[in-house]
N, C-alpha and C. Protein backbone atom coordinates (compact mmCIF):
# COMPACT_ATOMS: atom_id res chain seq x y z
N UNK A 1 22.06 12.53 5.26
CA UNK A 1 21.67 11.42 6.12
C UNK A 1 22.57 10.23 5.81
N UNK A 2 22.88 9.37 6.87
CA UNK A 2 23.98 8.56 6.78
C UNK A 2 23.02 7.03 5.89
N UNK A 3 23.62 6.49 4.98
CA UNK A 3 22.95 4.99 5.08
C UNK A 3 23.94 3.87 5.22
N UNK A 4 23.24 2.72 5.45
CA UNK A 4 24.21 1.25 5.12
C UNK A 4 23.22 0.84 3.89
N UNK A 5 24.69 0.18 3.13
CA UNK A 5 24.47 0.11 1.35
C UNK A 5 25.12 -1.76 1.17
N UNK A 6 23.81 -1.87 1.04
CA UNK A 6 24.65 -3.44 0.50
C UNK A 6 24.33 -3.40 -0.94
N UNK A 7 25.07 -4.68 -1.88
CA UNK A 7 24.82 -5.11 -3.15
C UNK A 7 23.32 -5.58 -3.57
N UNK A 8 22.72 -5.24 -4.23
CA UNK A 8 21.38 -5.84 -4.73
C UNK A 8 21.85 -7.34 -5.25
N UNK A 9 21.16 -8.23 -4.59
CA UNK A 9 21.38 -9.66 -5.37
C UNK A 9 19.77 -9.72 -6.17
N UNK A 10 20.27 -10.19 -7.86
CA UNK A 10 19.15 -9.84 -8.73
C UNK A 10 18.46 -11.20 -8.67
N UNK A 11 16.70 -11.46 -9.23
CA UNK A 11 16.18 -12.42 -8.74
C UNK A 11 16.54 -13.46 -9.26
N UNK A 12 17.12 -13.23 -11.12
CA UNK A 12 17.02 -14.73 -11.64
C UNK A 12 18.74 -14.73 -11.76
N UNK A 13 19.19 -13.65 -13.13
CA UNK A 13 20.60 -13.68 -13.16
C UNK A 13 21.79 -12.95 -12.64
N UNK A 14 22.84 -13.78 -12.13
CA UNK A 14 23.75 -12.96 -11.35
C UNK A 14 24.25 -11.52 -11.52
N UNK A 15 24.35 -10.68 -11.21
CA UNK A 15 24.89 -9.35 -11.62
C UNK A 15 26.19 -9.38 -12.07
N UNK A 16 26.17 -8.51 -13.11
CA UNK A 16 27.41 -8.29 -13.64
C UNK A 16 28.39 -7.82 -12.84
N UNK A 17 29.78 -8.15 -13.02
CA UNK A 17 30.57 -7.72 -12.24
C UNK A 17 30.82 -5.67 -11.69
N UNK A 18 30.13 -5.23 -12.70
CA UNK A 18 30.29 -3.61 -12.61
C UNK A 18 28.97 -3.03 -12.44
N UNK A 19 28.03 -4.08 -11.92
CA UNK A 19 26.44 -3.61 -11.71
C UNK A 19 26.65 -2.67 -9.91
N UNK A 20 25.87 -1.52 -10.22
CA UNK A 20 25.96 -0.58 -9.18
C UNK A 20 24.65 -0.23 -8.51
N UNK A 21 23.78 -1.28 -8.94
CA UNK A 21 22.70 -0.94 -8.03
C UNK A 21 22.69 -1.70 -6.86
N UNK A 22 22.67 -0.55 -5.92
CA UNK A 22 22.47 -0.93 -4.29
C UNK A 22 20.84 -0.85 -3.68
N UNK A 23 21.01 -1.75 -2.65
CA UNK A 23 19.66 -1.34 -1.57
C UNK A 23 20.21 -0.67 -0.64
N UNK A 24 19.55 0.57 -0.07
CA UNK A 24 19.42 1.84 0.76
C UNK A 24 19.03 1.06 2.07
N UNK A 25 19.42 1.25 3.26
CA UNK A 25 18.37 0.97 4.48
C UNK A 25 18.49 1.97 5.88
N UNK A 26 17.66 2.91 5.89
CA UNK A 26 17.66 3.64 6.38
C UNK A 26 18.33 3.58 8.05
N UNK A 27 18.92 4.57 8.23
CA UNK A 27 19.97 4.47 9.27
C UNK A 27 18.78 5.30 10.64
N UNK A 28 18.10 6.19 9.76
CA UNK A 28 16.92 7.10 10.88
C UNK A 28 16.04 7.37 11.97
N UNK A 29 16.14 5.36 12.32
CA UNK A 29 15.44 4.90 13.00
C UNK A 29 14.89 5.62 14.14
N UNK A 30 13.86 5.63 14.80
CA UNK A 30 14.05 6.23 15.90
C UNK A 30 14.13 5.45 17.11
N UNK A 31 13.94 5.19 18.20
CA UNK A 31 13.70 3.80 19.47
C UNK A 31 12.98 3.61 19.32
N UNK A 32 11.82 3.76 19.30
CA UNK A 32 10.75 3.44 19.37
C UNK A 32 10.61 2.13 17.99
N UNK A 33 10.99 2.94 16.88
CA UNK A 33 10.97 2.16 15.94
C UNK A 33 11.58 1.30 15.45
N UNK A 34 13.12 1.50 16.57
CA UNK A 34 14.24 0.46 16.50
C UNK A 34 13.76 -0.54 17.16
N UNK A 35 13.24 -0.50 18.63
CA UNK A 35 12.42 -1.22 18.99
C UNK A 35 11.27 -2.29 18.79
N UNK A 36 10.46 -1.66 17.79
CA UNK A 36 9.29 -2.28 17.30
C UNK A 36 9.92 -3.36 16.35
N UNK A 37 10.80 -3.04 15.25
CA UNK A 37 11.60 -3.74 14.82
C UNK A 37 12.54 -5.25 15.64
N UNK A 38 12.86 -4.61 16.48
CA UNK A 38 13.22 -5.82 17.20
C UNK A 38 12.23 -6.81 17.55
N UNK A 39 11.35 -6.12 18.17
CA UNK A 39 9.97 -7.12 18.48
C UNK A 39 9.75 -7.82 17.22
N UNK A 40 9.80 -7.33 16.04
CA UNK A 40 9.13 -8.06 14.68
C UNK A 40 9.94 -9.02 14.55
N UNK A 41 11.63 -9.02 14.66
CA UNK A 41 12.50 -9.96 14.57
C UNK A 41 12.66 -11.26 15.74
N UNK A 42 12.18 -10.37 16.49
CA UNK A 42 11.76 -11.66 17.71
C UNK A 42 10.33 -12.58 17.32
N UNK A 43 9.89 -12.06 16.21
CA UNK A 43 8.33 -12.75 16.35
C UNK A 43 7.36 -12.44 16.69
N UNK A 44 7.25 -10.90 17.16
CA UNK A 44 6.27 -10.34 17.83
C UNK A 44 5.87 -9.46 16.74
N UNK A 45 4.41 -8.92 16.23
CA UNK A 45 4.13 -7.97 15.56
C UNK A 45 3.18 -7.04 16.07
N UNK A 46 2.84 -6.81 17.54
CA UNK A 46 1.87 -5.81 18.02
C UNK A 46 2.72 -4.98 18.76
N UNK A 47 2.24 -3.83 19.38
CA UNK A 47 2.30 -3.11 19.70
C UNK A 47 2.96 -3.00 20.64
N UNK A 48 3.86 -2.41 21.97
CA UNK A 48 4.70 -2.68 22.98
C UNK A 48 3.42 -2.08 24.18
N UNK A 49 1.96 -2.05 23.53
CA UNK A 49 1.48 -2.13 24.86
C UNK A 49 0.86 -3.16 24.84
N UNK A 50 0.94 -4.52 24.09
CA UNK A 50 -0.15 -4.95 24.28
C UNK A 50 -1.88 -5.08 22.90
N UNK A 51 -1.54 -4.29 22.70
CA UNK A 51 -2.99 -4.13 21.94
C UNK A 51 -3.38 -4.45 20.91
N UNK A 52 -2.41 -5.54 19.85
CA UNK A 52 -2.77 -6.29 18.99
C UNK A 52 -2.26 -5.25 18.06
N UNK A 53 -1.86 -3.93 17.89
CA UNK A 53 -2.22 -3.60 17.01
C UNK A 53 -1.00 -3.91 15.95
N UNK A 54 -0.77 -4.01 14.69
CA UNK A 54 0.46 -4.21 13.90
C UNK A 54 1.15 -2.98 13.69
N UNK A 55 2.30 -3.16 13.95
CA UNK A 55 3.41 -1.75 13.42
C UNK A 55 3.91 -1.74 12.15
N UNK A 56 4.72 -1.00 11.75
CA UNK A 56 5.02 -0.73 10.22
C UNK A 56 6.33 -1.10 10.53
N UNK A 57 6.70 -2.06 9.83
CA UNK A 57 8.17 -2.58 9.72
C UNK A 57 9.12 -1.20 9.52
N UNK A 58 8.66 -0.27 8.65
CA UNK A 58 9.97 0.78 8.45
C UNK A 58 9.52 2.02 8.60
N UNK A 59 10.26 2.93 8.64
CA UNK A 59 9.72 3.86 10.02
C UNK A 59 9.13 5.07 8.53
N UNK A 60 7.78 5.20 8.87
CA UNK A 60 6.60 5.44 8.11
C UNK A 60 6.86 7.35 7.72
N UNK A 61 7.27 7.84 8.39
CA UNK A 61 7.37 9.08 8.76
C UNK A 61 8.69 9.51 8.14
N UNK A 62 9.55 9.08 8.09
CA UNK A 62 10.85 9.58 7.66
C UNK A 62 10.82 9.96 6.15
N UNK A 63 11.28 10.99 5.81
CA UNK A 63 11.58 11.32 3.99
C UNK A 63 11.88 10.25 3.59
N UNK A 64 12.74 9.68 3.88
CA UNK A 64 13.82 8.32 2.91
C UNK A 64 12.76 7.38 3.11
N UNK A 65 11.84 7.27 3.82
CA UNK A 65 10.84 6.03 3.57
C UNK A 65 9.80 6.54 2.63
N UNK A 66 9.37 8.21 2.52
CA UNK A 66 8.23 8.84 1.73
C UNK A 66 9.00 8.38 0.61
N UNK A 67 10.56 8.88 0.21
CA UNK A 67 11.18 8.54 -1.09
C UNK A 67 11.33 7.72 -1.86
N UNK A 68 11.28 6.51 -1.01
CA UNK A 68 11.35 4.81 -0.96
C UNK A 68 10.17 4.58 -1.99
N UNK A 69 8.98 4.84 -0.93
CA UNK A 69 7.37 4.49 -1.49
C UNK A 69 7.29 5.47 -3.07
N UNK A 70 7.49 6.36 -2.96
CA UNK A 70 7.18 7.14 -4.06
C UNK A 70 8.32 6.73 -5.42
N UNK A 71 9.44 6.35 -4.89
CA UNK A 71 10.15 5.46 -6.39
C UNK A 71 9.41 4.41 -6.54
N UNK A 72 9.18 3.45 -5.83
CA UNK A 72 8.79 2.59 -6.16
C UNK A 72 7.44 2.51 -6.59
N UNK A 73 6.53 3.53 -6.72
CA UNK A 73 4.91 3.38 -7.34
C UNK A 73 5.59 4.16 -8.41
N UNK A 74 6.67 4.58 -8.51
CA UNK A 74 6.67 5.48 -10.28
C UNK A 74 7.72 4.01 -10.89
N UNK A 75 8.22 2.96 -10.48
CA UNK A 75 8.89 1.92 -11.14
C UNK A 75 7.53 1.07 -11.45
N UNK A 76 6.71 0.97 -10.38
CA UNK A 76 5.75 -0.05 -10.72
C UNK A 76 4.98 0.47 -11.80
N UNK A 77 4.18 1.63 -11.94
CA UNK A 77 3.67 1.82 -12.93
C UNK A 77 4.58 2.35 -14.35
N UNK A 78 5.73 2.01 -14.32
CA UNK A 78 6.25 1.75 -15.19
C UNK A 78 6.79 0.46 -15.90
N UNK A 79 6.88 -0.11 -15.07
CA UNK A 79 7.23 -1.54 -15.22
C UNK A 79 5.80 -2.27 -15.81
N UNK A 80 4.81 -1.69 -15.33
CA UNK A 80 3.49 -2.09 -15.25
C UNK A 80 2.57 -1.44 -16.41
N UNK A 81 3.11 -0.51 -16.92
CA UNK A 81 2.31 -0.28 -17.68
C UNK A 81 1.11 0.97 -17.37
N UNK A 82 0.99 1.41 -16.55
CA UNK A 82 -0.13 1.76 -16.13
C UNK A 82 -0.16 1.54 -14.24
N UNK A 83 -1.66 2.11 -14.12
CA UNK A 83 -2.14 1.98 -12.82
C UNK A 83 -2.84 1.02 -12.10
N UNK A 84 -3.76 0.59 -13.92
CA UNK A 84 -4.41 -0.57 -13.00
C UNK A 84 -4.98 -1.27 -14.13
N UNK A 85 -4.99 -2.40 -14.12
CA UNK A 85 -5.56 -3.43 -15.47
C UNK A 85 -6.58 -4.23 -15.22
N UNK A 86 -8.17 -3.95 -14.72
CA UNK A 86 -8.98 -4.24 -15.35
C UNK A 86 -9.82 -3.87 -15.77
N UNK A 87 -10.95 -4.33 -16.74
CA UNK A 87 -11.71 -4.15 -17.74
C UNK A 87 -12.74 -2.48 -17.19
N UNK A 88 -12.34 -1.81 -16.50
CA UNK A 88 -13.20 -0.77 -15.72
C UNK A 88 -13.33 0.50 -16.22
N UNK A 89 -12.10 0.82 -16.73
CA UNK A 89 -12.08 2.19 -17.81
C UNK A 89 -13.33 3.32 -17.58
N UNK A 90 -14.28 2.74 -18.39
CA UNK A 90 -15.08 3.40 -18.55
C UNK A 90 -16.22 3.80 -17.35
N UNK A 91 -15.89 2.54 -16.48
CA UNK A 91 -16.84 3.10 -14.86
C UNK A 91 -15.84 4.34 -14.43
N UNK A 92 -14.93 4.14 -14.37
CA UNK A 92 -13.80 4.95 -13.62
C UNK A 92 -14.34 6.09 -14.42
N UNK A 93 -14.18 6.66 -15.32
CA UNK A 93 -14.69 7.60 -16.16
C UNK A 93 -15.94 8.10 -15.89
N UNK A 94 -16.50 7.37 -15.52
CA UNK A 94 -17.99 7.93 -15.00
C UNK A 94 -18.69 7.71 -16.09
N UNK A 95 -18.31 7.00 -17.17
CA UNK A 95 -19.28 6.82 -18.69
C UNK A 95 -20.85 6.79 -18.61
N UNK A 96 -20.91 5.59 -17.66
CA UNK A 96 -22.40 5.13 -17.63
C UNK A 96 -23.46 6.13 -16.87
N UNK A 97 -22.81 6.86 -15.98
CA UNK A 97 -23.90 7.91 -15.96
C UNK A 97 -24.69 7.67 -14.63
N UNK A 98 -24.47 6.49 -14.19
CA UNK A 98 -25.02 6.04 -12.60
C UNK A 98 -23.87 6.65 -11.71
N UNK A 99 -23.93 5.50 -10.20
CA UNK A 99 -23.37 6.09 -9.56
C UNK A 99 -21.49 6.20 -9.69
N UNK A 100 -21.05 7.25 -8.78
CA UNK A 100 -19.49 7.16 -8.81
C UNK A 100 -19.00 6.23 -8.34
N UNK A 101 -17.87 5.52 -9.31
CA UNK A 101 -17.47 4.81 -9.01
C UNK A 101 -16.69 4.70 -7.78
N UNK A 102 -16.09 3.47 -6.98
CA UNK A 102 -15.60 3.75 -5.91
C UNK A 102 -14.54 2.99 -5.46
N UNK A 103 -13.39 3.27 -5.04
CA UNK A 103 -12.10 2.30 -5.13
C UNK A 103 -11.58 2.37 -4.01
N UNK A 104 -10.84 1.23 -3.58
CA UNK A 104 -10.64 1.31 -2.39
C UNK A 104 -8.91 0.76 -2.09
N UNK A 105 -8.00 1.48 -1.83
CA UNK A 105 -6.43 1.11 -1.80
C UNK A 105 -6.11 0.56 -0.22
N UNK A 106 -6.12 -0.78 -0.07
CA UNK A 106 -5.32 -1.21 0.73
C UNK A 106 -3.87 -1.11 1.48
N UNK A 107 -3.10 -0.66 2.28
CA UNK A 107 -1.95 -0.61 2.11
C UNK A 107 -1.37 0.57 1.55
N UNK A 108 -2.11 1.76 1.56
CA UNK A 108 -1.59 2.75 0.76
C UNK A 108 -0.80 3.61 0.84
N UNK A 109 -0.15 3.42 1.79
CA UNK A 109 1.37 4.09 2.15
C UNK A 109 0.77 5.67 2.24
N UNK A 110 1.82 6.43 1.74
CA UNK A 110 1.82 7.80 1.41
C UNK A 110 0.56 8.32 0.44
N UNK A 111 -0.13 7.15 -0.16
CA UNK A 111 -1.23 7.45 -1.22
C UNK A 111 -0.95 7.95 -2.72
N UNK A 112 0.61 7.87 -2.82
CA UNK A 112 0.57 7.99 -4.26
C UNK A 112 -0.26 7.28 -5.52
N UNK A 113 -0.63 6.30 -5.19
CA UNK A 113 -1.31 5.53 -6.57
C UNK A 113 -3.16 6.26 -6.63
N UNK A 114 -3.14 6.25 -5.09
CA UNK A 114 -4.82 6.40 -5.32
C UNK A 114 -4.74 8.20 -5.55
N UNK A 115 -3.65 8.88 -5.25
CA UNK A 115 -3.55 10.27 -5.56
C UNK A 115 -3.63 10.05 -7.31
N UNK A 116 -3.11 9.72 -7.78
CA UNK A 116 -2.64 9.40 -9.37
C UNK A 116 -3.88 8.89 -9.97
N UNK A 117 -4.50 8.12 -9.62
CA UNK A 117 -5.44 7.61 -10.22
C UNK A 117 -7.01 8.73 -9.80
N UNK A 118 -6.78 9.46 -8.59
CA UNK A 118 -8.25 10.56 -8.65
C UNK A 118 -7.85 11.37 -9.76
N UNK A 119 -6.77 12.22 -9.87
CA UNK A 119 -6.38 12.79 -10.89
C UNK A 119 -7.00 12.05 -12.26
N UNK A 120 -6.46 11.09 -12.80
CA UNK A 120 -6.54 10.39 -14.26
C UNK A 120 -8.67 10.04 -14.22
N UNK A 121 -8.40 9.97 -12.39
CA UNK A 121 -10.45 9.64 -12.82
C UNK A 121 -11.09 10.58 -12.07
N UNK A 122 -11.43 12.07 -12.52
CA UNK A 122 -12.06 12.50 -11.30
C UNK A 122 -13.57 12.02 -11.03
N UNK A 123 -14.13 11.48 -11.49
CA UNK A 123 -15.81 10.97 -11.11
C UNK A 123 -15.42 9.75 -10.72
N UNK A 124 -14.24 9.49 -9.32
CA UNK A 124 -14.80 8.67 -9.05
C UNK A 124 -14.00 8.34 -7.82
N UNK A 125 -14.52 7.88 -6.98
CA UNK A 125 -14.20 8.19 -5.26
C UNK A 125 -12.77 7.02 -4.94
N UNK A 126 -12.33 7.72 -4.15
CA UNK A 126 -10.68 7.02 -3.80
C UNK A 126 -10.29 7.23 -2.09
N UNK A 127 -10.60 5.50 -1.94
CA UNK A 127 -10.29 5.54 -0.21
C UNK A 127 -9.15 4.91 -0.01
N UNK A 128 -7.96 5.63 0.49
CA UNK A 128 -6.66 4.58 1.02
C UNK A 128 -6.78 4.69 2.25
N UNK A 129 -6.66 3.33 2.60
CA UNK A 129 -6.56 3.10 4.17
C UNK A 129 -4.55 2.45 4.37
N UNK A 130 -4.33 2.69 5.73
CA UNK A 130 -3.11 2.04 5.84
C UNK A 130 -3.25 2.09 7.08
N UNK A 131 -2.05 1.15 7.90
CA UNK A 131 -2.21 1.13 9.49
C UNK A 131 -1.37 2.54 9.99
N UNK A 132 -0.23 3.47 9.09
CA UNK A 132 0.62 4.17 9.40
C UNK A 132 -0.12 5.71 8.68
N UNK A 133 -0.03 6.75 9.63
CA UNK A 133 -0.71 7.65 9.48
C UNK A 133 0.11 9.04 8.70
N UNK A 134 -0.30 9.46 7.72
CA UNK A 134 0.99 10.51 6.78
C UNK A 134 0.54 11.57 6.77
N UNK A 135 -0.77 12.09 7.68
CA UNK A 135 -0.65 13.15 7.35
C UNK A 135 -0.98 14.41 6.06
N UNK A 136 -2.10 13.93 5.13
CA UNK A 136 -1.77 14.11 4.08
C UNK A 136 -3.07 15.63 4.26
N UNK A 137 -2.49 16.74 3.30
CA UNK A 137 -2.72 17.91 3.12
C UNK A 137 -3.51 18.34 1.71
N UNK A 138 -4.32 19.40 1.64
CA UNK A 138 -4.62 19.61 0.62
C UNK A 138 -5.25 18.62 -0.94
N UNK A 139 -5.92 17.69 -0.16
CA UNK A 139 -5.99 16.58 -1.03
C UNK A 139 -7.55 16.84 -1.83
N UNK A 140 -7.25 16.43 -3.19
CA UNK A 140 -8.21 16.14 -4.17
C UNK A 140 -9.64 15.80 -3.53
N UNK A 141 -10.95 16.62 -3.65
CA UNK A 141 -12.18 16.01 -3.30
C UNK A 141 -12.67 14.72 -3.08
N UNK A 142 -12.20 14.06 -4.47
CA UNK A 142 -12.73 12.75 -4.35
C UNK A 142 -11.82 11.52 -3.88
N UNK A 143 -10.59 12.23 -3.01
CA UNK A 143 -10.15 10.91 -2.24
C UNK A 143 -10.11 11.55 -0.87
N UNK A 144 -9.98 10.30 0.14
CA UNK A 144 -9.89 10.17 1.55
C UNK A 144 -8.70 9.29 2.10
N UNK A 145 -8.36 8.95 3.25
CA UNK A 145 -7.64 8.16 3.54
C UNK A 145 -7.38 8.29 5.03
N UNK A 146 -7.72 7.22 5.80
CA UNK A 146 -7.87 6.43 6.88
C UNK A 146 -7.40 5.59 7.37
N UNK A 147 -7.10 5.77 8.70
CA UNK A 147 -6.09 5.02 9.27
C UNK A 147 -6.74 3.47 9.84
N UNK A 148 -6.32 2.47 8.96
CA UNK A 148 -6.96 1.22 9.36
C UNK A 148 -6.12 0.01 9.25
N UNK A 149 -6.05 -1.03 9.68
CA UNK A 149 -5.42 -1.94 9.38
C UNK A 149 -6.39 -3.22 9.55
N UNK A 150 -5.93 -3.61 7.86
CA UNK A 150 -7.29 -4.61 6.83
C UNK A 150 -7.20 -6.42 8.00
N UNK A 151 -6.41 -6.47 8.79
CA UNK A 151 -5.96 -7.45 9.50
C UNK A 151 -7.14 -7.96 10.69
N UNK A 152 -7.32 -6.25 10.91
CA UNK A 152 -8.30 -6.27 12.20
C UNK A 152 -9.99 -6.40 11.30
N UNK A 153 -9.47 -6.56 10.25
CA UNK A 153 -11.29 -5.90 9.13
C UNK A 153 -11.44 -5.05 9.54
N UNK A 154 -12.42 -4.57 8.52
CA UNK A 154 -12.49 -2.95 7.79
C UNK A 154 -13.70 -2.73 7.93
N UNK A 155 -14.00 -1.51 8.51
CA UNK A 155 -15.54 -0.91 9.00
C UNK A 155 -16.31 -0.67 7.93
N UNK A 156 -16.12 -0.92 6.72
CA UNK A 156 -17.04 -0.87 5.51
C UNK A 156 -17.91 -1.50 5.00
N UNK A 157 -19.36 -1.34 4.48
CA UNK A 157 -19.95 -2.54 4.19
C UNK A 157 -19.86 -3.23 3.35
N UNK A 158 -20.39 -4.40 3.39
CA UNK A 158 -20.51 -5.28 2.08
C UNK A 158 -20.56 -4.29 0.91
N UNK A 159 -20.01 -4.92 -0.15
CA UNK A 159 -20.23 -4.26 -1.52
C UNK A 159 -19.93 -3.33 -1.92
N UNK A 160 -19.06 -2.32 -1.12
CA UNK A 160 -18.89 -1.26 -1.10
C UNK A 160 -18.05 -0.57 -2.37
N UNK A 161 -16.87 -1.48 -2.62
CA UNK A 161 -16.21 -0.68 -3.70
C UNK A 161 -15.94 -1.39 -5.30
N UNK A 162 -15.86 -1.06 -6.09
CA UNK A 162 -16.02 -1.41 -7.48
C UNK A 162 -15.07 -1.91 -7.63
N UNK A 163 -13.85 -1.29 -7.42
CA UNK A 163 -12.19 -1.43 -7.35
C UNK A 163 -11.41 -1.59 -5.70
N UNK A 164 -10.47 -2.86 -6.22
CA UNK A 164 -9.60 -2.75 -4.31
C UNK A 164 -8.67 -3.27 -5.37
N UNK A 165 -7.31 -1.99 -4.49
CA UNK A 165 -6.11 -2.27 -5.05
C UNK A 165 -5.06 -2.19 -3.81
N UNK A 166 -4.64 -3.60 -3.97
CA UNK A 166 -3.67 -3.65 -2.72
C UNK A 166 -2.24 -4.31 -3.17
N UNK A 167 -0.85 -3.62 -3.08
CA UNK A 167 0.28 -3.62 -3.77
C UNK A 167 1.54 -3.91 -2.78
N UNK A 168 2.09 -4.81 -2.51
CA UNK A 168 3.23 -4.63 -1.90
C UNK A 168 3.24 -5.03 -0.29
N UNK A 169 2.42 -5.60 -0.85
CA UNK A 169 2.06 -6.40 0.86
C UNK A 169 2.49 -7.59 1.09
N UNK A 170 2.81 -8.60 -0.17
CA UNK A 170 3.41 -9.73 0.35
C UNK A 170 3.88 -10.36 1.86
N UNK A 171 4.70 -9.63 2.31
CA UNK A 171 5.64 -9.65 3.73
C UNK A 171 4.85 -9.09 4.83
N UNK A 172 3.87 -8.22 4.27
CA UNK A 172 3.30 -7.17 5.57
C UNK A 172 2.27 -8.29 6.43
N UNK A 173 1.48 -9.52 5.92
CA UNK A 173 0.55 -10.21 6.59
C UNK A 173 1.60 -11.86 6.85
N UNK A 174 1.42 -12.19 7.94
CA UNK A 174 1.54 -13.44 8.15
C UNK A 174 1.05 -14.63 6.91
N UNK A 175 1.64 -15.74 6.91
CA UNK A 175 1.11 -16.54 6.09
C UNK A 175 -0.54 -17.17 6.32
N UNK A 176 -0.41 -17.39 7.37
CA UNK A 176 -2.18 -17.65 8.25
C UNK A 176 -3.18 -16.78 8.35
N UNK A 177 -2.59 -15.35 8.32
CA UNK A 177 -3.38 -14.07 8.20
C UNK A 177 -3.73 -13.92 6.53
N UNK A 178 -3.29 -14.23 5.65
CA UNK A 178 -3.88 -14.06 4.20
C UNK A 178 -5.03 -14.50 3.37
N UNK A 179 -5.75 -15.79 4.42
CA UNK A 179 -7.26 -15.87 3.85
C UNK A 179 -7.92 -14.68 4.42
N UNK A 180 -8.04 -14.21 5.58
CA UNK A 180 -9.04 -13.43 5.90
C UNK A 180 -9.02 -12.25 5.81
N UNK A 181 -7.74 -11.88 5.07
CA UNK A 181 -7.20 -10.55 4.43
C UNK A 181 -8.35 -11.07 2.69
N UNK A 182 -7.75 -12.03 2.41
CA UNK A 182 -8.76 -11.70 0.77
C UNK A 182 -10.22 -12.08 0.98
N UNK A 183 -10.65 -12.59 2.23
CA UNK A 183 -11.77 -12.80 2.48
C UNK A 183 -12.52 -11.13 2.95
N UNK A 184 -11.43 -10.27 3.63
CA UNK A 184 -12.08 -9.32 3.58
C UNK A 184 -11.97 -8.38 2.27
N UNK A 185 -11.15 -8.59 1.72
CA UNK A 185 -11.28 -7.17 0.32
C UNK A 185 -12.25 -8.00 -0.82
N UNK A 186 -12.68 -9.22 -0.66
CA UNK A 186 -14.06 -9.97 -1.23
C UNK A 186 -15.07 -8.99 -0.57
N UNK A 187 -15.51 -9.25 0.72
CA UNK A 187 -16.72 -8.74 1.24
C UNK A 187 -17.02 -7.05 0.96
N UNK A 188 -15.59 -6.31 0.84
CA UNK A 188 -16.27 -5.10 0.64
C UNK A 188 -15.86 -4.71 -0.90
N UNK A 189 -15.99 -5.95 -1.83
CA UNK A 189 -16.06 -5.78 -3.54
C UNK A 189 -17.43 -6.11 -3.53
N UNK A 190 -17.55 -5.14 -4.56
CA UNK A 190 -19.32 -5.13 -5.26
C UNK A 190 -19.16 -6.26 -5.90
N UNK A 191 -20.51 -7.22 -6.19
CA UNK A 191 -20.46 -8.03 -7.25
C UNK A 191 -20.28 -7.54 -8.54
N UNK A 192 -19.30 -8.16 -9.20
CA UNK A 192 -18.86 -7.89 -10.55
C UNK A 192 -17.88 -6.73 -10.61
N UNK A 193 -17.18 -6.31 -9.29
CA UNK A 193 -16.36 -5.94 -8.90
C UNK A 193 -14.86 -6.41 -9.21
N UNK A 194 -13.84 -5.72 -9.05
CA UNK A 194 -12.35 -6.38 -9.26
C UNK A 194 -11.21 -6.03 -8.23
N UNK A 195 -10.94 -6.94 -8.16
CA UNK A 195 -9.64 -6.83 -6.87
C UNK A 195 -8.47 -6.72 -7.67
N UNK A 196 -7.46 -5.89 -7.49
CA UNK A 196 -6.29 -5.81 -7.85
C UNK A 196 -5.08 -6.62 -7.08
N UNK A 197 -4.58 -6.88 -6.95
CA UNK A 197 -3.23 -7.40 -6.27
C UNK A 197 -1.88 -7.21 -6.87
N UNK A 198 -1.15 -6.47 -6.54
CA UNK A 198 0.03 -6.30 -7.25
C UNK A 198 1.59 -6.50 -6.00
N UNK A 199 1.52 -8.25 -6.38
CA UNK A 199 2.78 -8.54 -5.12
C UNK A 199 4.25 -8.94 -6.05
């Protein structure tokens, strides 16, 4: 597959003169998605019929975008330490003996993190929602994943999940759209619940 390769400019110090890491940007596009893209660059972020709905800046379906997402949740939880840092361990574990715990991934692309984390917790339930649909096969009992976008709010009730982990969204919501994005992953955290954010 063909790409265009520019220089990575690093955040704080300049790159060394013999630094070889590039950014990839996929050449794969299809019209539709070349399209939608244009609309986003014009200012537009719904749909070309009309219907409010938000598109995925990069085309969701292609390998080199599955490849993309999946380096980058094995850098983050490396960089990071882990999957997820708060005090929950032992709910996730199912320690206490009540109900299963229940987590809920915002934004979850392909579902690698909440795949990774049913594995490391099986007692305990794993919902990724995203607006872009993957298709996913053969998956672990205790996760799901649903096609939603957290913009429009989320059909879930109050209180619903113990854990919300939403990663890499910075760019994906408008600046005006981000209270009622954390106003909604509030309403469906249990009290004494924890929100993750990893931007």
């Amino acid at each position: 597959m063909e790409t265009n390769t520019a220089t990575a400019m690093p955040a704080s110090a300049p790159a060394p003169a013999d630094d070889t890491r590039n950014l990839f940007v996929p050449t794969d596009l299809s019209t539709a998605d070349a399209a939608a893209v244009a609309r986003v660059a014009a200012g537009d972020d719904s749909d070309s019929s009309g219907s409010g709905v938000t598109i995925y800046m990069l085309s969701s379906g292609t390998s080199t975008e599955r490849k993309r997402l999946h380096m980058q949740h094995i850098v983050f939880r490396c960089v990071l330490g882990g999957h997820f840092h708060t005090p929950q361990r032992s709910l996730l574990q199912g320690d206490g003996g009540g109900d299963r715990a229940r987590v809920l991934d915002v934004g979850c692309g392909p579902g690698h993190w909440s795949l990774d984390m049913s594995k490391a917790f099986p007692k305990a339930d794993f919902v990724g929602v995203d607006i872009a649909t993957y298709g996913h096969h053969n998956l672990p009992a205790n996760v799901t994943f649903e096609t939603k976008d957290v913009t429009n709010g989320l059909d879930f009730p109050d209180n619903t999940f113990d854990l919300v982990h939403q990663r890499s969204l910075m760019l994906a919501y408008k600046t005006e759209q981000w209270p009622a994005v954390l106003k909604e992953l509030i309403r469906v955290t249990k009290p004494g619940g924890y929100i993750q954010l990893v931007e």
